[in-house]
Protein backbone atom coordinates (compact mmCIF):
# COMPACT_ATOMS: atom_id res chain seq x y z
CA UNK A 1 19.80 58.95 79.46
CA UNK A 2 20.17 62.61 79.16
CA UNK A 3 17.10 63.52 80.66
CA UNK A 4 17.37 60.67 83.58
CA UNK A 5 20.82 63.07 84.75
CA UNK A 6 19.43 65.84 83.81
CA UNK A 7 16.38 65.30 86.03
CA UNK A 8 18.53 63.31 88.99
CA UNK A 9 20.69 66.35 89.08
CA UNK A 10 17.74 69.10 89.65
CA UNK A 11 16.48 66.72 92.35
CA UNK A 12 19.97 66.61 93.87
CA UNK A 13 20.33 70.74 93.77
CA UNK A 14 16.72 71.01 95.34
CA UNK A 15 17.53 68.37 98.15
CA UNK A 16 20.50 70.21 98.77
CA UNK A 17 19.04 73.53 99.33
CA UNK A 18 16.75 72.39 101.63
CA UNK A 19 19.80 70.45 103.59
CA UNK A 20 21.44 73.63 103.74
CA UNK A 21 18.40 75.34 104.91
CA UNK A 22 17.91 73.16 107.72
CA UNK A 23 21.62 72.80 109.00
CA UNK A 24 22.02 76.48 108.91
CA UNK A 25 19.14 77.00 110.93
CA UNK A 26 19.98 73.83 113.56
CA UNK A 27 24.06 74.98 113.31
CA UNK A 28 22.98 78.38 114.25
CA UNK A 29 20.96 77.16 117.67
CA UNK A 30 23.54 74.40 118.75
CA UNK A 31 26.88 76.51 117.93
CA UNK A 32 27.83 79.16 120.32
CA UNK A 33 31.13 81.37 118.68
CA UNK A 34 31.06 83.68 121.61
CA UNK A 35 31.49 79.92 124.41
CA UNK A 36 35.40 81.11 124.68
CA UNK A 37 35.02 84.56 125.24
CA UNK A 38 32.17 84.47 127.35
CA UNK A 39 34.81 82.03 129.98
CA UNK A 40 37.34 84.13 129.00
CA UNK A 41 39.10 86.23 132.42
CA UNK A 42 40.62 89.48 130.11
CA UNK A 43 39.97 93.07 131.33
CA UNK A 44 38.87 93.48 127.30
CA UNK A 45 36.28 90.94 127.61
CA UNK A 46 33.40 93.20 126.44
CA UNK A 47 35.20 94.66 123.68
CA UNK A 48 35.87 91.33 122.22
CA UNK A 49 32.04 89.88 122.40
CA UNK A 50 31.05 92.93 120.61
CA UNK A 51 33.88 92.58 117.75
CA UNK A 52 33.43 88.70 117.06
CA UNK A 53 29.60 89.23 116.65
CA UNK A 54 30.09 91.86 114.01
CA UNK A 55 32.94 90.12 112.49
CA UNK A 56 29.91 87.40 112.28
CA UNK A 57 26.58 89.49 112.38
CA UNK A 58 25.65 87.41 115.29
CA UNK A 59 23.21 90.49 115.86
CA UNK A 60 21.06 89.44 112.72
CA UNK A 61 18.33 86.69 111.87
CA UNK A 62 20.35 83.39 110.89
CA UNK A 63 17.96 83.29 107.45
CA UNK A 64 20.07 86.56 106.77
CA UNK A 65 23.54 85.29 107.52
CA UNK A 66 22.65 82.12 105.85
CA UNK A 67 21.16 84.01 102.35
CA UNK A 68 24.63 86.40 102.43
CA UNK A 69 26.81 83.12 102.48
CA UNK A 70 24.43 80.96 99.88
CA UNK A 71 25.04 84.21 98.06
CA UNK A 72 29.56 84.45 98.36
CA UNK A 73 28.88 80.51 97.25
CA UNK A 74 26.57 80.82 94.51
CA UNK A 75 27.81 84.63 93.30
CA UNK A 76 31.86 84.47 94.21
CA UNK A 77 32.36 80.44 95.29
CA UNK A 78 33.46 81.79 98.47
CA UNK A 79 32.55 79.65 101.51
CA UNK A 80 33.61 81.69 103.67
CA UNK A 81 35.91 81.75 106.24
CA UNK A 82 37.50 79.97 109.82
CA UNK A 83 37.22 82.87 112.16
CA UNK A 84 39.31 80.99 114.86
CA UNK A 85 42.40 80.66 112.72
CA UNK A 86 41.53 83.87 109.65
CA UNK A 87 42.06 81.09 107.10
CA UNK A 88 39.50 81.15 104.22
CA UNK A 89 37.40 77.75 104.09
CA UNK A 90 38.67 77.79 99.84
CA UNK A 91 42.22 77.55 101.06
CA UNK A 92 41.84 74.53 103.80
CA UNK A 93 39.55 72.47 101.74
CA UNK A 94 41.90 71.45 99.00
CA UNK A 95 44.58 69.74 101.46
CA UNK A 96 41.51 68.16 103.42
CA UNK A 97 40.30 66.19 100.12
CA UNK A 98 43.45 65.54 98.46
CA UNK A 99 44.36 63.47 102.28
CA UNK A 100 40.91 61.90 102.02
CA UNK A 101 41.21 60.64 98.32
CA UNK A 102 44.38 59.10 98.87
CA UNK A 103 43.50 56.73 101.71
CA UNK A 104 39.83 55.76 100.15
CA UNK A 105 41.36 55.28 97.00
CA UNK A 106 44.09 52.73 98.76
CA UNK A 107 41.50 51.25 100.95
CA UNK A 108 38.67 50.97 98.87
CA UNK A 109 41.12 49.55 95.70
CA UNK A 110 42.75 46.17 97.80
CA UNK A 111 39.51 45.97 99.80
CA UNK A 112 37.34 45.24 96.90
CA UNK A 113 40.02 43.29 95.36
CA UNK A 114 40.48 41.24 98.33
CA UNK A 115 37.10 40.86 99.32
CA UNK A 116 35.73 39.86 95.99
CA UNK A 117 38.23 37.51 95.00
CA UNK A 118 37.93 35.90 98.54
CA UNK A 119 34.06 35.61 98.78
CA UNK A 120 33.69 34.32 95.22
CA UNK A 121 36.21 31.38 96.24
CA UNK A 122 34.20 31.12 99.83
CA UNK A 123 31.63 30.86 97.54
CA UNK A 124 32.63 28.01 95.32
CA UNK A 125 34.19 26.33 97.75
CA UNK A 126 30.99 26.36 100.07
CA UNK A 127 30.51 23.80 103.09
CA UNK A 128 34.18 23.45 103.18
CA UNK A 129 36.80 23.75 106.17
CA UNK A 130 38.42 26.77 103.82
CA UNK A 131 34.56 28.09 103.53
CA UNK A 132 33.84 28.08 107.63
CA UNK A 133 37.12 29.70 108.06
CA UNK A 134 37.35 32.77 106.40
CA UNK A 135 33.36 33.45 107.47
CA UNK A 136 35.26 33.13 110.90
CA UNK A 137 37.96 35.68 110.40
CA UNK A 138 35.31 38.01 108.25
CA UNK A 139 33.02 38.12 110.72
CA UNK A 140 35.75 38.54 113.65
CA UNK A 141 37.24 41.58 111.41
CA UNK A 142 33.96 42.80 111.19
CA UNK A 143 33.38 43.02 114.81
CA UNK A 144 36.46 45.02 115.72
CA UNK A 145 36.60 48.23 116.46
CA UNK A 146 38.92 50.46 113.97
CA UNK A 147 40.36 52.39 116.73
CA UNK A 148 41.18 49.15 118.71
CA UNK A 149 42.75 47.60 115.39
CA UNK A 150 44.71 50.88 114.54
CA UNK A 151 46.10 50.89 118.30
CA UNK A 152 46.97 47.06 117.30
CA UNK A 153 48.83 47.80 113.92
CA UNK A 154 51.13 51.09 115.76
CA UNK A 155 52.24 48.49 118.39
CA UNK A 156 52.70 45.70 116.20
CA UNK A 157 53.51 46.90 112.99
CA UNK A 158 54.97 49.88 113.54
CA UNK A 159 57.17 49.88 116.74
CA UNK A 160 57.80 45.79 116.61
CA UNK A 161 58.53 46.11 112.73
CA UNK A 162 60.67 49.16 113.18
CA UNK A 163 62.96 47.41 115.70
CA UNK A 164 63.11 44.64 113.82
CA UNK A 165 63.91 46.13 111.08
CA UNK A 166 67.23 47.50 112.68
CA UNK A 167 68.81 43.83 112.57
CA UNK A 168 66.58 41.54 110.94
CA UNK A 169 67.35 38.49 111.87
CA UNK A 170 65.39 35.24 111.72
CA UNK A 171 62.35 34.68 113.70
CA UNK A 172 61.66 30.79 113.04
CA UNK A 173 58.53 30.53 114.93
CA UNK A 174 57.23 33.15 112.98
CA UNK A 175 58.07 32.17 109.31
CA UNK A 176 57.19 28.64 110.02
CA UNK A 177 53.67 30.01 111.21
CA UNK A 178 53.24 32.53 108.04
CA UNK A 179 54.35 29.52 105.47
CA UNK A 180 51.93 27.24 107.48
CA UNK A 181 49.02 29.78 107.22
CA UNK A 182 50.04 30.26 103.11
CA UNK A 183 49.75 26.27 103.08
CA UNK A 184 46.04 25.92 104.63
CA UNK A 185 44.88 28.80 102.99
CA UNK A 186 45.82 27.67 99.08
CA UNK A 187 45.12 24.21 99.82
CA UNK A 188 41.56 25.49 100.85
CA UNK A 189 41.26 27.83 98.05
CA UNK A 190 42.49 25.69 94.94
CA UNK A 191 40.74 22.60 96.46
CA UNK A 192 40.66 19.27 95.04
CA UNK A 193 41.53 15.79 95.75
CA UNK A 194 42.72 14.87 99.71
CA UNK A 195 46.31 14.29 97.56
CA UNK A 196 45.99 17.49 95.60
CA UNK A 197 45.35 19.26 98.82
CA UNK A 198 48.65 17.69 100.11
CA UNK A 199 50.74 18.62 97.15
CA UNK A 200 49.32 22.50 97.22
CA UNK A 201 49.93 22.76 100.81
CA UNK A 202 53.65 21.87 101.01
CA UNK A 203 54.56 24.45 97.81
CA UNK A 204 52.58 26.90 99.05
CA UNK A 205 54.39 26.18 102.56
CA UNK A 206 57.97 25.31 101.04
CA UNK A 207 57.66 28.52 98.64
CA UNK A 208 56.66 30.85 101.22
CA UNK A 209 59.01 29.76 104.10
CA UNK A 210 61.91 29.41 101.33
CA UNK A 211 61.44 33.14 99.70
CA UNK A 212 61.10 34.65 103.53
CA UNK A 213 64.10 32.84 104.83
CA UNK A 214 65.98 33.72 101.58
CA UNK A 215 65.54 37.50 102.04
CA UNK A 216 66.08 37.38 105.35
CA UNK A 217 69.67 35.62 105.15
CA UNK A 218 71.02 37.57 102.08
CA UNK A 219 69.91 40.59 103.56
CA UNK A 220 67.46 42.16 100.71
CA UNK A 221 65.07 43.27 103.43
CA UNK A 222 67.69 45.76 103.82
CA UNK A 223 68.62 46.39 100.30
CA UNK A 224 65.70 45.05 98.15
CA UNK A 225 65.08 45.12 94.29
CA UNK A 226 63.39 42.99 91.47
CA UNK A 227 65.79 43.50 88.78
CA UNK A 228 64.76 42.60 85.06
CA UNK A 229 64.67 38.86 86.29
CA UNK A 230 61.70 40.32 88.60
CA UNK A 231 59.92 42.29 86.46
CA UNK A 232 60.17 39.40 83.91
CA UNK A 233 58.30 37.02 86.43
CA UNK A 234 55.75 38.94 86.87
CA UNK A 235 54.80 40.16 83.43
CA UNK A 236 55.48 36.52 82.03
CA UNK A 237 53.11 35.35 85.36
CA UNK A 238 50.48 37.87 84.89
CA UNK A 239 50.57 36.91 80.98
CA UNK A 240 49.26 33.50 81.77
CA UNK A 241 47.30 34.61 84.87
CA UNK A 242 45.20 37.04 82.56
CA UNK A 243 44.95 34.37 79.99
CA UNK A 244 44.18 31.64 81.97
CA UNK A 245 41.04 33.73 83.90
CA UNK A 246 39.40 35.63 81.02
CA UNK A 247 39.97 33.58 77.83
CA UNK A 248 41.59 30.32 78.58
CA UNK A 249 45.49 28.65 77.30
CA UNK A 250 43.89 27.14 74.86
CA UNK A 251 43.09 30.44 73.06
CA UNK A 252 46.31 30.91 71.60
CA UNK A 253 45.89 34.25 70.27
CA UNK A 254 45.15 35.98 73.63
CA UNK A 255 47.67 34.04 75.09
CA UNK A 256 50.47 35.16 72.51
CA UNK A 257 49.04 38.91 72.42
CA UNK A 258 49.88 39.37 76.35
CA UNK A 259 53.51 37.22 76.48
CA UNK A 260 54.22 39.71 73.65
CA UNK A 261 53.05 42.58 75.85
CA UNK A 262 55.67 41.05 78.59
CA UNK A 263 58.22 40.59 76.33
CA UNK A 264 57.91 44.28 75.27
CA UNK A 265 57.85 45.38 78.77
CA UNK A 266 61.03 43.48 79.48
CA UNK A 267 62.93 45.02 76.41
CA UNK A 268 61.95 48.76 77.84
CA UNK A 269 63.58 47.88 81.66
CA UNK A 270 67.35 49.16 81.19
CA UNK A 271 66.09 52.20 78.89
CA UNK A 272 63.55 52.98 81.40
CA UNK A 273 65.66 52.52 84.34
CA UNK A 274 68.22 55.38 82.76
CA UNK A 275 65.35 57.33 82.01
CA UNK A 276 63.35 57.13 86.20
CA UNK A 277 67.32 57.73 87.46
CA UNK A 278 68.17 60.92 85.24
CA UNK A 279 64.26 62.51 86.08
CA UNK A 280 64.20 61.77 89.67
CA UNK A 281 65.11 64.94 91.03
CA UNK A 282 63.00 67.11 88.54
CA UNK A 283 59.93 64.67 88.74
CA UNK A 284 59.29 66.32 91.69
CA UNK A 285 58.90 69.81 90.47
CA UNK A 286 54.99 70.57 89.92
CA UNK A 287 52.88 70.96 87.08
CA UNK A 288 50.04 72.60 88.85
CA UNK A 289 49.05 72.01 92.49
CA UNK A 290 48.18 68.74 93.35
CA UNK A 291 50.39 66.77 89.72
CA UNK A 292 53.45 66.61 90.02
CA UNK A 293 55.99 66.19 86.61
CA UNK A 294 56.72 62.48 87.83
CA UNK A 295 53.10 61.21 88.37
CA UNK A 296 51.80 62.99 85.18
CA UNK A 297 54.80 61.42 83.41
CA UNK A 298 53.67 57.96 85.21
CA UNK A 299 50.58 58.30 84.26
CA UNK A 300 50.96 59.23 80.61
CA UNK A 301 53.70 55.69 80.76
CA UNK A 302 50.50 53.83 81.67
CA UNK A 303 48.28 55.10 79.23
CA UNK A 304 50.72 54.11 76.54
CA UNK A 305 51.39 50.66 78.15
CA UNK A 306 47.55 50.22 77.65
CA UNK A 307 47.25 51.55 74.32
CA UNK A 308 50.52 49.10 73.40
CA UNK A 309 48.37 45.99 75.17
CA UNK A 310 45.63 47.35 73.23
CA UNK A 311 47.65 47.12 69.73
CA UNK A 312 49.50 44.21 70.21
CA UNK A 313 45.77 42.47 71.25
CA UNK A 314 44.04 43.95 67.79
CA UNK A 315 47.08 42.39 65.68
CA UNK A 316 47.19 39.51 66.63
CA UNK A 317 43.62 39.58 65.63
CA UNK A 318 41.39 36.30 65.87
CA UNK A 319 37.32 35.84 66.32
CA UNK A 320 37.40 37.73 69.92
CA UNK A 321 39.78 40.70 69.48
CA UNK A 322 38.22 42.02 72.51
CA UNK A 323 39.57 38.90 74.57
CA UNK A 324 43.57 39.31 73.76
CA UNK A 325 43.04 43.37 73.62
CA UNK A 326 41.98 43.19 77.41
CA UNK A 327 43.95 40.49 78.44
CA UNK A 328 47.58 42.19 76.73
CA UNK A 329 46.65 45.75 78.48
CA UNK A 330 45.80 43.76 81.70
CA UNK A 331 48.88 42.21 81.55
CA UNK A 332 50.62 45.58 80.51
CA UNK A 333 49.24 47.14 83.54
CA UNK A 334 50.83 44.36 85.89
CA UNK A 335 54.26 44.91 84.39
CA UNK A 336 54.25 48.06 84.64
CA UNK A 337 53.34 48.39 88.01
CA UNK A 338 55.82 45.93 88.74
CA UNK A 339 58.57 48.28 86.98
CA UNK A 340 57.40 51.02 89.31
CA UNK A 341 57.60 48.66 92.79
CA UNK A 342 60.89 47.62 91.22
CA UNK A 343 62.11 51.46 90.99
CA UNK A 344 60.99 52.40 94.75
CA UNK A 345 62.32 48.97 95.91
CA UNK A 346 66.36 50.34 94.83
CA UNK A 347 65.47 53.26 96.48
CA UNK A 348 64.70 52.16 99.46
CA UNK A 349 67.75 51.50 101.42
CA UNK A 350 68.76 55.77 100.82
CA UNK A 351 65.35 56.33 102.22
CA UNK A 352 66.29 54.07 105.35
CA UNK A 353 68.91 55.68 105.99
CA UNK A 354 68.19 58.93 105.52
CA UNK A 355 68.55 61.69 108.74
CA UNK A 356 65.07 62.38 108.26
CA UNK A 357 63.74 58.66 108.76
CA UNK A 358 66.16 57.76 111.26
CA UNK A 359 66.62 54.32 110.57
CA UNK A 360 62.00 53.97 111.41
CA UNK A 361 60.73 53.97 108.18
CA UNK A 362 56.92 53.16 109.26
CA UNK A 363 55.58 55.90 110.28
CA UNK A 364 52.72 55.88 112.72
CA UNK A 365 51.48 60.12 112.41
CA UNK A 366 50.19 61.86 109.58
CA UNK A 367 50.61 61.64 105.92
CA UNK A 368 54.02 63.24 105.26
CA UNK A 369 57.38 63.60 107.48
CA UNK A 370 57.76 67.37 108.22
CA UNK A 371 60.18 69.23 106.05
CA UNK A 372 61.09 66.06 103.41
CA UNK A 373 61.89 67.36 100.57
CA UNK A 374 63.94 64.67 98.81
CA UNK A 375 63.52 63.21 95.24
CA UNK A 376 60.59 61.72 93.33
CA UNK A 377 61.01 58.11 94.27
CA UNK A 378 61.96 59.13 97.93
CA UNK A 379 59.16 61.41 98.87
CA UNK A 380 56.67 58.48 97.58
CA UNK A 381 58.41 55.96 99.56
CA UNK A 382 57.81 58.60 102.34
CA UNK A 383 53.76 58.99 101.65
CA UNK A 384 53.69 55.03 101.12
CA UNK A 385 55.06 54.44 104.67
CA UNK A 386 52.58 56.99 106.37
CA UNK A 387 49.48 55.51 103.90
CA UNK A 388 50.31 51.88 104.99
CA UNK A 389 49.11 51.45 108.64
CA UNK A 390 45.73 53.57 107.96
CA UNK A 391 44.96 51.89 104.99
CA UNK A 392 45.35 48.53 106.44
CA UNK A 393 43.21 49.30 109.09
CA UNK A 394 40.47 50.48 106.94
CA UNK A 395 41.04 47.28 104.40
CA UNK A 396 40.69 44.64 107.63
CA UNK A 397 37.38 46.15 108.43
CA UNK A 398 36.23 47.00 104.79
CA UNK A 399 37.04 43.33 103.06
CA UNK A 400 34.91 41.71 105.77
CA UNK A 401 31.60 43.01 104.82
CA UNK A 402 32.88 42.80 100.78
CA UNK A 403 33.81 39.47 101.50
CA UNK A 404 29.98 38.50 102.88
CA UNK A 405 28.16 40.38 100.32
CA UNK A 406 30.31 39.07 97.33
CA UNK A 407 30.01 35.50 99.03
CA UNK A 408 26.36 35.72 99.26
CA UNK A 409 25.59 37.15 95.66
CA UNK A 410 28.00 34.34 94.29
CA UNK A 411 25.58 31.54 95.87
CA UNK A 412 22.75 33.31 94.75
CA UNK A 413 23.92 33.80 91.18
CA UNK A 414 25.49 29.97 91.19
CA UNK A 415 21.91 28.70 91.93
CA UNK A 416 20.10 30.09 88.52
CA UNK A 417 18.68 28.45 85.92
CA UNK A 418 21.29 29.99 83.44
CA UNK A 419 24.04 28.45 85.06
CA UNK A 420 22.86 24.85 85.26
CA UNK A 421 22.40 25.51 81.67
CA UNK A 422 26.06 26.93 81.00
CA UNK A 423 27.34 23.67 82.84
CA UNK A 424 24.77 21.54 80.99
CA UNK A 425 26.02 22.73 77.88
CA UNK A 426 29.71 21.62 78.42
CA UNK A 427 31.56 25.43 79.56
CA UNK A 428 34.91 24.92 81.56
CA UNK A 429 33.72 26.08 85.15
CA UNK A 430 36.30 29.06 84.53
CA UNK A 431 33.98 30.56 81.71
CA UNK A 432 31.21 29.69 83.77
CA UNK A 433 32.27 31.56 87.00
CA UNK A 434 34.27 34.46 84.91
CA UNK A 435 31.79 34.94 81.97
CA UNK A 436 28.40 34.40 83.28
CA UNK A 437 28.76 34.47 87.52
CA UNK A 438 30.61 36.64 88.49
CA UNK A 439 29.48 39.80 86.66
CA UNK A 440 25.64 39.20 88.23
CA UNK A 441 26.96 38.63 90.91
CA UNK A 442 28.84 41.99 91.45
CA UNK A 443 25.70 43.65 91.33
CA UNK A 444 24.66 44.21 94.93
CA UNK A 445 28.18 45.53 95.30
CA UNK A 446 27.26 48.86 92.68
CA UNK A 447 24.56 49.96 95.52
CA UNK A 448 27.45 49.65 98.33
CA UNK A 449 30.64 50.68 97.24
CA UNK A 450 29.64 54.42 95.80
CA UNK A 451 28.22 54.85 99.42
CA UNK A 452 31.29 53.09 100.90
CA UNK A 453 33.84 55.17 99.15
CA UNK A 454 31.55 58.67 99.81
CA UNK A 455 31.68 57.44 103.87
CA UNK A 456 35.20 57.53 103.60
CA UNK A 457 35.48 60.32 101.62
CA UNK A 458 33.51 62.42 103.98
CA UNK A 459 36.17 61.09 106.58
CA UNK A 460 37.38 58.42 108.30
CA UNK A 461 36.89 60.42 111.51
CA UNK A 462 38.45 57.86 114.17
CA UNK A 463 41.14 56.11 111.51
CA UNK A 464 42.29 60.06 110.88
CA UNK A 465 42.66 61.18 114.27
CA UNK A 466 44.40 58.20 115.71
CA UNK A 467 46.97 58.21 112.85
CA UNK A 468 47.11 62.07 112.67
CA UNK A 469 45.85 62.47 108.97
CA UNK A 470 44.22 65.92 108.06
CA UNK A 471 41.45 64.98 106.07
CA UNK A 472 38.11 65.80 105.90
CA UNK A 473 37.23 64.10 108.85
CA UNK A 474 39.25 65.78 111.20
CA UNK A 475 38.48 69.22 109.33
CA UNK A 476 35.13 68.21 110.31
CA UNK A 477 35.87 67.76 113.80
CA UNK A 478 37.73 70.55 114.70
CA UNK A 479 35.81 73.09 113.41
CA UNK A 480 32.84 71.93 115.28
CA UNK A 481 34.40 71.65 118.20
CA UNK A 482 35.50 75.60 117.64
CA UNK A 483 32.16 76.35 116.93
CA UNK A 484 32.67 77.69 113.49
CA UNK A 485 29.70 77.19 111.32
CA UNK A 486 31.26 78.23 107.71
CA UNK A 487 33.92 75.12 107.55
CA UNK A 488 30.87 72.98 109.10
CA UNK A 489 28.21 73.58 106.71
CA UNK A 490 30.91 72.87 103.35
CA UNK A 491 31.16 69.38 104.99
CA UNK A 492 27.71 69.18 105.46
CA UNK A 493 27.12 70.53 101.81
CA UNK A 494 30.11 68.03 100.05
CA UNK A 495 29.57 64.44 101.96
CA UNK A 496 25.49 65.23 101.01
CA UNK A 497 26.38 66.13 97.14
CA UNK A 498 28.46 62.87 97.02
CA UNK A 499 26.03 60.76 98.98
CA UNK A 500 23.80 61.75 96.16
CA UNK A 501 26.63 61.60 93.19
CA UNK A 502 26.84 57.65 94.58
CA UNK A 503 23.47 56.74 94.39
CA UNK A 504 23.40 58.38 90.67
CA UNK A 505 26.50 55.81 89.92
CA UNK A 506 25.16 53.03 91.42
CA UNK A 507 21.74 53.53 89.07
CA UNK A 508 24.29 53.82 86.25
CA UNK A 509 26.28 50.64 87.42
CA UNK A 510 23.03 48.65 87.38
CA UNK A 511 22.34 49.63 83.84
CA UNK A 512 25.98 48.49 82.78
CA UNK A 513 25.81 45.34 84.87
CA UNK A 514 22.50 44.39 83.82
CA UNK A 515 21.63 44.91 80.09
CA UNK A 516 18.20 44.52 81.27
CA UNK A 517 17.97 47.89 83.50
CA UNK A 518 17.26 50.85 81.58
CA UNK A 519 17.87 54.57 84.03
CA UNK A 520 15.96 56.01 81.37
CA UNK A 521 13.32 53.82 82.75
């Protein structure tokens, strides 16, 4: 293993040298620094050529400019500097990445999430009215254009959500359409019997139509919470839920492990709540750039809610420790991030109304509101907002092709030997599907996602430009356009290093997916 990285990783330096090489060289014949000056109408004109091309050495060789800045990058990790704007390319980078990571880690997260669960029901439910639809709406989604769908969301769910949002009143047409469209689409996904399909289809519709109209009428769009009661329904729910998918109710040890976990998490709300209200002004201060003392502090709280899932899992002991170990910490996880929706959900109507946010909470340009310097819980309300319309248009067009892939691999995997075996020998279809499908069949995904995540890491160069986002696509973008080479050839040399980094994880994924595969090979 250690010489398989060991020898990807000299390959990967090599192939990048030669990448720089050859942009440097094809930068230096297509850029022209001197394009502004040489329109430019002042008396000084002259003066200026000659001090932007020694400020740049535009007088020497390009092999020598490019050796002295492979040499500040290699000798002083220095790479170099915007001339246009005298910031150095160290200083602009950071911001660029940190903007970047946040919406791929958003869109990548529910889009895999989404798209998998989705195309491994498509899958299972093949041939079926529930199966032909969503291939409709994936391939639809798939077919848009991200700009035209970003355009969509600011005029839709922006501006239409942000009026509403000023009275909400409601809109019958509407919920009666969303609980109809929850009705068809759980009847189609839990299947079953004509009758079965009857029964899911009015709770799905009654449920959703009934919790919409419910906020709606005593107001808590305005003024929304979970409370304990909240928090308990979804730790007690995600205890079963956990249970039910990865070891079965009839496994009473895993089950008791994770309603324990729940039960724990419960007990913690009202201390916790004391302790998020008293921190939420000095949360905000900073540990070091980019960690704050309220997301290290989050953090750390999840580690321990894992390691408690973890504990309460090992005691409870049984054959399969492994089993109620996972499913308590899953369950663990759940709560918890319920405890933290539950904490930005109470502060949400001071955020509404505060004279920054002028009563439009989603916000439809860049990634922060200028000059918002409020608490912990108020500033992430704040990034939330700006994250949500971007990320939603990258998840529409993302969860299509996830959806295909995992729908396609799911067939594939469904029609093996093994698994007529599995069903031969008497397995539930849940350990079937859970235990034996679906990890084979996540396999073609470990060759896309690295290289989906590294495409959006190197920018989402429409997505960020419509919505205003400085990431690295737009850093990209408007330092070619000024014709400056040094920003231009880091982007070059970072989307190529993690182009590389992903195929390196997706040998490594293969190897942990399949038993079989050895990258030592």
């Amino acid at each position: 293993m250690i010489r398989f990285l060991l020898r990807r990783i000299v390959t990967a330096l090599a192939i990048l040298l030669v990448i720089s090489v050859v942009a440097y060289g094809l930068l230096s014949l297509a850029l022209d620094p001197l394009s502004d000056l040489r329109e430019s109408t002042a008396l000084n004109k002259e003066d200026l050529i000659a001090r932007r091309i020694a400020l740049l050495k535009l007088d020497e060789p390009w092999y020598v400019r490019y050796w002295d800045w492979l040499q500040s990058i290699l000798l002083h990790w220095d790479f170099g500097q915007a001339w246009a704007t005298g910031q150095r390319v160290n200083d602009m980078l950071g911001p660029a990445m940190l903007t970047s990571v946040q919406l791929v880690a958003a869109s990548t997260f529910l889009a895999l999430l989404i798209g998998v669960t989705i195309g491994v029901i498509s899958a299972l439910r093949q041939y079926t009215t529930f199966d032909y639809a969503i291939t409709l709406v994936s391939f639809v989604l798939y077919a848009l254009p991200v700009f035209w769908v970003a355009v969509l969301l600011k005029e839709y769910l922006a501006i239409g959500l942000n009026d509403y949002l000023a009275d909400p009143q409601p809109n019958w047409p509407l919920l009666v359409a969303v609980g109809l469209i929850a009705g068809f689409f759980w009847a189609g996904a839990l299947g079953g019997t004509m009758k079965r399909k009857l029964i899911t289809f009015a709770s799905a519709f009654v449920v959703t139509f009934g919790l919409l109209t419910l906020a709606i009428v005593t107001d808590w769009i305005s003024n929304p919470s979970l409370g304990v009661v909240g928090v308990a329904i979804i730790g007690f729910g995600a205890a079963y839920a956990m249970t039910l998918l990865f070891a079965g109710l009839k496994n009473r040890r895993a089950l008791y492990s994770a309603l324990t976990t729940a039960a724990i998490g419960v007990a913690l709300y009202f201390p916790l709540q004391q302790v998020f209200f008293q921190l939420a002004d000095t949360m905000q201060s900073k540990l070091f750039p980019g960690l704050s003392v309220g997301t290290a502090l989050i953090l750390g709280m999840l580690l321990l809610t894992i390691g408690i899932g973890c504990l309460v899992g090992w005691l409870f002991g049984g054959d399969d420790r492994g089993v109620s170990m996972r499913g308590a910490a899953l369950t663990g996880v759940l709560m918890a991030a319920g405890m933290y929706l539950d904490q930005m959900l109470q502060w949400w109507y001071s955020y509404f109304n505060n004279g920054a946010i002028r009563g439009r909470p989603i916000a439809t340009i860049g990634s922060v509101t200028p000059g918002f310097d409020e608490n912990y819980w108020l500033v992430n309300i704040d990034r939330f907002t700006h994250l949500l319309l971007p990320t939603l248009a990258l998840v529409l067009i993302s969860f299509a092709s996830y959806v295909r892939y995992e729908r396609g691999a799911t067939l594939e995997v469904l029609s093996q030997d093994y698994i007529r075996t599995a069903r031969s020998k008497g397995l539930s279809e849940r350990v079937v599907v859970v235990r034996h499908a679906l990890r084979n069949a996540l396999m073609p995904l470990a060759s896309i996602i690295p290289v989906d995540i590294v495409s959006l890491l190197g920018g989402a160069v429409i997505t960020e430009t419509i919505f205003g986002w400085s990431g690295m696509g737009k850093f990209f973008v408007d330092h070619l356009e000024t014709n400056q080479i040094d920003p231009v050839m880091v982007y070059i040399l970072i989307t190529g290093a993690l182009a590389m980094t992903a195929n390196l994880l997706a040998d490594i994924l293969y190897g942990l997916l399949d038993p079989r595969i050895r990258v030592n090979a």
